[in-house]
Protein backbone atom coordinates (compact mmCIF):
# COMPACT_ATOMS: atom_id res chain seq x y z
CA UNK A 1 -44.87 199.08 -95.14
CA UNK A 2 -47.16 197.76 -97.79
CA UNK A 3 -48.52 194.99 -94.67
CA UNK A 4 -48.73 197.49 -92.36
CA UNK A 5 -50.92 199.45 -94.42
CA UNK A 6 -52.85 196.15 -95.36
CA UNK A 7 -53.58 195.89 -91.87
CA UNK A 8 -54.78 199.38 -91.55
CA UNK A 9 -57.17 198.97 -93.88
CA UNK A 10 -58.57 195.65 -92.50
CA UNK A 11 -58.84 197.12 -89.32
CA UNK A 12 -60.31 200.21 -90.84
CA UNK A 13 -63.02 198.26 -92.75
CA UNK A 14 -63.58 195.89 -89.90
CA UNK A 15 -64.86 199.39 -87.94
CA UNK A 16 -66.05 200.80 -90.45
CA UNK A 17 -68.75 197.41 -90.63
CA UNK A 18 -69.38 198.12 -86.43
CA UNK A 19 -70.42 201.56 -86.76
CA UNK A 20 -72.73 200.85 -89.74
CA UNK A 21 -74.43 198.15 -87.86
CA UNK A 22 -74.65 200.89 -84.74
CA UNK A 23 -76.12 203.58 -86.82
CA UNK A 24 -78.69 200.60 -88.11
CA UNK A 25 -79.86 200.11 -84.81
CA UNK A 26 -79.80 203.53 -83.99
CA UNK A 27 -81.97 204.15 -86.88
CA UNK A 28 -84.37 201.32 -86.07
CA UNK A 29 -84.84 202.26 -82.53
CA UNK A 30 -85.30 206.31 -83.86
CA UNK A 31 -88.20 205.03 -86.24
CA UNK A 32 -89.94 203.48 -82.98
CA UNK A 33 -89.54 206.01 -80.87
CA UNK A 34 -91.37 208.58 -83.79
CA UNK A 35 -93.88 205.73 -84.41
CA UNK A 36 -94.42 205.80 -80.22
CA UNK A 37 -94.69 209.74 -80.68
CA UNK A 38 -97.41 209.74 -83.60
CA UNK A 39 -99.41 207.12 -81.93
CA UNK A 40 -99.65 208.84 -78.13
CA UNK A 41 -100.03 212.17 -80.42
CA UNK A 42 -103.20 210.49 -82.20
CA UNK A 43 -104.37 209.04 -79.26
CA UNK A 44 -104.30 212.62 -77.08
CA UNK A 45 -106.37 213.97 -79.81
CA UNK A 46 -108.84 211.26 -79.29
CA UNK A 47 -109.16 211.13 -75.53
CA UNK A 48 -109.55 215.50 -76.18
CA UNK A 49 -112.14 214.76 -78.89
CA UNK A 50 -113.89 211.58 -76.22
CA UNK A 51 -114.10 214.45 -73.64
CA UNK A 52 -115.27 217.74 -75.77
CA UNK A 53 -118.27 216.19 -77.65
CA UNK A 54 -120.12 215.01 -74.57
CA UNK A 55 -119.74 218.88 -73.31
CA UNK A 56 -120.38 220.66 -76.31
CA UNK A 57 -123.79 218.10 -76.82
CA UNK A 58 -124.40 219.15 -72.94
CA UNK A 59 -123.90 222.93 -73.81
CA UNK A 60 -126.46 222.28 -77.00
CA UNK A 61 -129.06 220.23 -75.48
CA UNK A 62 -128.97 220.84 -71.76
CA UNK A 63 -130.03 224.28 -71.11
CA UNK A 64 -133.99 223.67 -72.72
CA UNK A 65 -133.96 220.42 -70.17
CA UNK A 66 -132.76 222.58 -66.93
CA UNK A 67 -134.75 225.63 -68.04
CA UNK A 68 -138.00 223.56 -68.09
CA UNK A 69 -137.13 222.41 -64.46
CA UNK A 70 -135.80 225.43 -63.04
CA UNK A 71 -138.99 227.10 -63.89
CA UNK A 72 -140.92 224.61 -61.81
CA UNK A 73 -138.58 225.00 -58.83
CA UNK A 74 -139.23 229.14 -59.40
CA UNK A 75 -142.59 228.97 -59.29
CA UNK A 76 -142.34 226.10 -56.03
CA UNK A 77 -140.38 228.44 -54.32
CA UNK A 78 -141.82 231.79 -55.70
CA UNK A 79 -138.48 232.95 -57.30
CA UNK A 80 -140.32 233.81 -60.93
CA UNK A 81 -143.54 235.46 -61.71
CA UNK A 82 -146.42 233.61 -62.80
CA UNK A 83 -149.82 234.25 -64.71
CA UNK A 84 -151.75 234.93 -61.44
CA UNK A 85 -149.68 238.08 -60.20
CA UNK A 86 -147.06 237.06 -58.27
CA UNK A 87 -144.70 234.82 -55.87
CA UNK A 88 -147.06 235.60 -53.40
CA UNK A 89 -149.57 234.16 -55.23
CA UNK A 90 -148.21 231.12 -55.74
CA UNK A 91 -147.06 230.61 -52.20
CA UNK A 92 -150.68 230.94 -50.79
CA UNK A 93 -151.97 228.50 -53.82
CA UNK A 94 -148.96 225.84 -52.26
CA UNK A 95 -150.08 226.63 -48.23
CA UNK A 96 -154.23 226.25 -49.04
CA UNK A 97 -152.84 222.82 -50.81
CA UNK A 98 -151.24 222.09 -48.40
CA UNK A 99 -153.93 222.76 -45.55
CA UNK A 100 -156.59 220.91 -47.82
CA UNK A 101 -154.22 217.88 -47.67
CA UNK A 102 -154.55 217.54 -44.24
CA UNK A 103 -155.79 214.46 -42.62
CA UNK A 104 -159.07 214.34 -40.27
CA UNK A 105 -156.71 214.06 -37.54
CA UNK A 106 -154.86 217.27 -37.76
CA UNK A 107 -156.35 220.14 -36.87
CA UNK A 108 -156.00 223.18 -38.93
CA UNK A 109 -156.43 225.71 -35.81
CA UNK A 110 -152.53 223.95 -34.87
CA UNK A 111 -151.26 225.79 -38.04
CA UNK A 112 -149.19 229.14 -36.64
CA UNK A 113 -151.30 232.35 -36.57
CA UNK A 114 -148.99 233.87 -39.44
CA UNK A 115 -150.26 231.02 -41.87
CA UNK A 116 -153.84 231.26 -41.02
CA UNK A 117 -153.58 234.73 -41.25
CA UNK A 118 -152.36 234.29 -45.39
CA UNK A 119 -155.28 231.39 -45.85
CA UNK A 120 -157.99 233.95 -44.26
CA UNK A 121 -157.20 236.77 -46.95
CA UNK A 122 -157.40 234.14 -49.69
């Protein structure tokens, strides 16, 4: 009995050794996969922060910038008001510009009769 129970406890020791170098491994390969977890968890902060400074700078700094040239396209197209009293105003200031621009060559009778018409009452 006593060698049977010698061998049980050889045996038992002898597992006893596997499972502890198991649970090592288990351990080491748990500690990379929470390093692997922090890292792609910092680095997803990052690529958030790379992306939301660029548009909160655009949100700060762009609207002056496009106001200044939206203004100009207004008063192009005669979308805003201006000092001189109106859209209207401006487009007949852009037409007579236009007409003085012509070349020699071109005939300003050729312009329609509806055009004319706005450069006579100016």
């Amino acid at each position: 009995m006593e060698d049977e129970l010698k061998k049980l406890i050889k045996e038992n020791t002898k597992l006893t050794k596997h499972i502890h170098t198991l649970l090592e491994e288990v351990n080491n390969t748990t500690k990379k996969i929470r390093r692997f977890t922090i890292i792609s968890e910092i680095m997803s902060l990052i690529k958030m922060v790379i992306i939301m400074i660029p548009v909160i700078i655009g949100i700060l700094y762009l609207p002056p910038i496009l106001k200044k040239y939206i203004s100009e396209y207004q008063e192009i197209f005669g979308l805003g008001t201006s000092a001189g009293g109106g859209s209207s105003d401006v487009l007949q200031n852009a037409l007579i510009k236009m007409v003085n621009g012509l070349d020699a060559k071109n005939n300003v009778n050729e312009l329609p009769p509806e055009l004319l018409k706005i450069l006579n009452n100016k």
